[in-house]
Protein backbone atom coordinates (compact mmCIF):
# COMPACT_ATOMS: atom_id res chain seq x y z
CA UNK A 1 21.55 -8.76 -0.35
CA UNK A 2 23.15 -5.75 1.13
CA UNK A 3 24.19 -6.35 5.37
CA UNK A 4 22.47 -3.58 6.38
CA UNK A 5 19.24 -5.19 5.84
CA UNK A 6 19.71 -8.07 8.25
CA UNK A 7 19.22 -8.27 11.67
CA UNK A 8 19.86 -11.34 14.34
CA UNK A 9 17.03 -13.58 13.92
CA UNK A 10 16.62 -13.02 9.78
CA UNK A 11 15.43 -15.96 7.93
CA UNK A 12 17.52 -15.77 4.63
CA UNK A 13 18.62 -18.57 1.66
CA UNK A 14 22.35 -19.28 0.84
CA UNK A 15 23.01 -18.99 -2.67
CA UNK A 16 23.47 -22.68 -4.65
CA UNK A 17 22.76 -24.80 -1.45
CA UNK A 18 20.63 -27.90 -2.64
CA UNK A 19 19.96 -29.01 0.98
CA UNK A 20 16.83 -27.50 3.26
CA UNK A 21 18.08 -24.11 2.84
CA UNK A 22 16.26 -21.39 4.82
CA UNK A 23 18.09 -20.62 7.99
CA UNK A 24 17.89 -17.78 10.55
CA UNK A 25 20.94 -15.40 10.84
CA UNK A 26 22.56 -16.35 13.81
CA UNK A 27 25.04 -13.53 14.21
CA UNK A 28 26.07 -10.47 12.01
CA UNK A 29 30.17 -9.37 11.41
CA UNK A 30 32.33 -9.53 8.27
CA UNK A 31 31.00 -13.07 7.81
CA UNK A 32 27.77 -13.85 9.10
CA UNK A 33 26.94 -17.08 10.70
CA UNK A 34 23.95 -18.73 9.41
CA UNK A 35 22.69 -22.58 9.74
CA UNK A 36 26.00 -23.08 12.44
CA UNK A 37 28.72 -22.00 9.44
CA UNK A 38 29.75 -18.13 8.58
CA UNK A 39 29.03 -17.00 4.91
CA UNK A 40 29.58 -14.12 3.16
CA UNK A 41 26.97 -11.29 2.35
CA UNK A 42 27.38 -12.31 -1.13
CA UNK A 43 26.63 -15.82 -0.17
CA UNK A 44 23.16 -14.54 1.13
CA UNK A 45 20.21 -13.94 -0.66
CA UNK A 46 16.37 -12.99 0.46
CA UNK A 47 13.51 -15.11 0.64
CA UNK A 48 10.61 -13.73 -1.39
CA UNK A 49 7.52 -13.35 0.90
CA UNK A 50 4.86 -15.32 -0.01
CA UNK A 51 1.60 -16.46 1.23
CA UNK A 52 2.87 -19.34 2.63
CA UNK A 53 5.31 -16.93 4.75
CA UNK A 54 2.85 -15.08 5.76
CA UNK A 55 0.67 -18.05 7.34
CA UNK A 56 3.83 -19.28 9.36
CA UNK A 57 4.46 -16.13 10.75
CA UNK A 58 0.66 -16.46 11.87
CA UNK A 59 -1.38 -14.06 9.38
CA UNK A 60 -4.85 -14.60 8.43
CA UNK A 61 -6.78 -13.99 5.20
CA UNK A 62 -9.32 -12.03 5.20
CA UNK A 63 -13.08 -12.97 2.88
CA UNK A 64 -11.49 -9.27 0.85
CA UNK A 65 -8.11 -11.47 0.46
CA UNK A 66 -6.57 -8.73 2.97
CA UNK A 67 -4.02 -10.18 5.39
CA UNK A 68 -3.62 -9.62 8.68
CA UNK A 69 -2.31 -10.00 11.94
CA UNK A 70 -4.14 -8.76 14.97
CA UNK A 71 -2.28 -7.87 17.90
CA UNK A 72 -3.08 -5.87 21.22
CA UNK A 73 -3.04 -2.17 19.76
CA UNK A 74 -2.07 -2.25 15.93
CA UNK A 75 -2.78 -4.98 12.93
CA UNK A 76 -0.74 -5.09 9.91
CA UNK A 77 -2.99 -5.55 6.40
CA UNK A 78 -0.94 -7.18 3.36
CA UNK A 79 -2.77 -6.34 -0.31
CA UNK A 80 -2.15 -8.02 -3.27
CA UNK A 81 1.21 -7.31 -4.96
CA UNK A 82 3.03 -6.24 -1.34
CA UNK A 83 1.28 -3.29 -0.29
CA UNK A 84 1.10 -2.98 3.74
CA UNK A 85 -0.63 -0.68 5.90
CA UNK A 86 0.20 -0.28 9.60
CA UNK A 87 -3.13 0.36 11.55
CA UNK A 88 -3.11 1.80 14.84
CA UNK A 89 -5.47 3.55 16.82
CA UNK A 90 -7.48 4.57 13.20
CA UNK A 91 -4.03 5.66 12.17
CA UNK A 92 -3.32 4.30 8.90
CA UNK A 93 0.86 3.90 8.04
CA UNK A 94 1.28 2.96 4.32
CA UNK A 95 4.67 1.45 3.89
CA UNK A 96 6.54 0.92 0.91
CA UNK A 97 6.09 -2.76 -0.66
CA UNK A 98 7.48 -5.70 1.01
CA UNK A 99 8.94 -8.25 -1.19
CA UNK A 100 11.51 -10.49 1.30
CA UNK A 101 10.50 -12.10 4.45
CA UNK A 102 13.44 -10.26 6.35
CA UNK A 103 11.85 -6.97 5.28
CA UNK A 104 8.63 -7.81 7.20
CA UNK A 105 10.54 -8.77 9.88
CA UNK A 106 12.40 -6.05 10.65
CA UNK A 107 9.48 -3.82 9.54
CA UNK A 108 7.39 -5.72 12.35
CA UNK A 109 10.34 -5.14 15.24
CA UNK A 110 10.87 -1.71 14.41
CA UNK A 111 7.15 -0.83 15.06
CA UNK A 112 5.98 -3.37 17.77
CA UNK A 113 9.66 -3.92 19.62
CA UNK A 114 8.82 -7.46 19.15
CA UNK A 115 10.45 -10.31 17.42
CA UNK A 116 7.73 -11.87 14.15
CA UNK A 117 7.85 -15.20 15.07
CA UNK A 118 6.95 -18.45 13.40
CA UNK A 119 3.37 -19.43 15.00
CA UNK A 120 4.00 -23.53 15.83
């Protein structure tokens, strides 16, 4: 996992933790502090996104097994195998594959300015 990719508010693993191990990145510096104790980046690792990721954070499945989440001006469609398209206004963004649930996150904030949010 390479720093650069996370952002406060990540949900990562930490490597060879048998315990409930996904945890939100609770600050970012030469260690970062995840689940209330500071690890190293090399201590990190992504969590593969997955359909059950994609429920929590409050996607539906479409009857074409397209997911998406609506919002006010722009939905986001997942295909099979990662591919996501941005829609806004009938402008269609194809972005490169997302494989790790922090990737869809900070795709989501850099495009809506919003946090993606586990849906209770």
């Amino acid at each position: 996992m390479n720093a650069k990719e996370l952002r406060i508010g990540n949900w990562v693993r930490i490597k060879d933790v048998p315990t409930t191990n996904e945890w939100q990145v609770e600050s970012i510096g030469s260690l970062q502090q995840v689940g209330g104790q500071l690890w190293s980046i090399e201590e990190l690792e992504p969590i593969p996104l997955t359909e059950e990721w994609l429920e929590r954070f409050g996607f539906d499945k479409d009857d074409d097994g397209v997911w998406e989440l609506p919002s006010v001006m722009w939905s986001c469609e997942i295909e099979y195998g990662g591919s996501m398209t941005f829609k806004k206004l009938g402008l269609d963004i194809l972005c490169p594959d997302i494989l790790y649930v922090n990737q869809l996150q900070n795709l989501y904030f850099a495009l809506s300015g919003e946090e993606l949010t586990i849906k209770e």
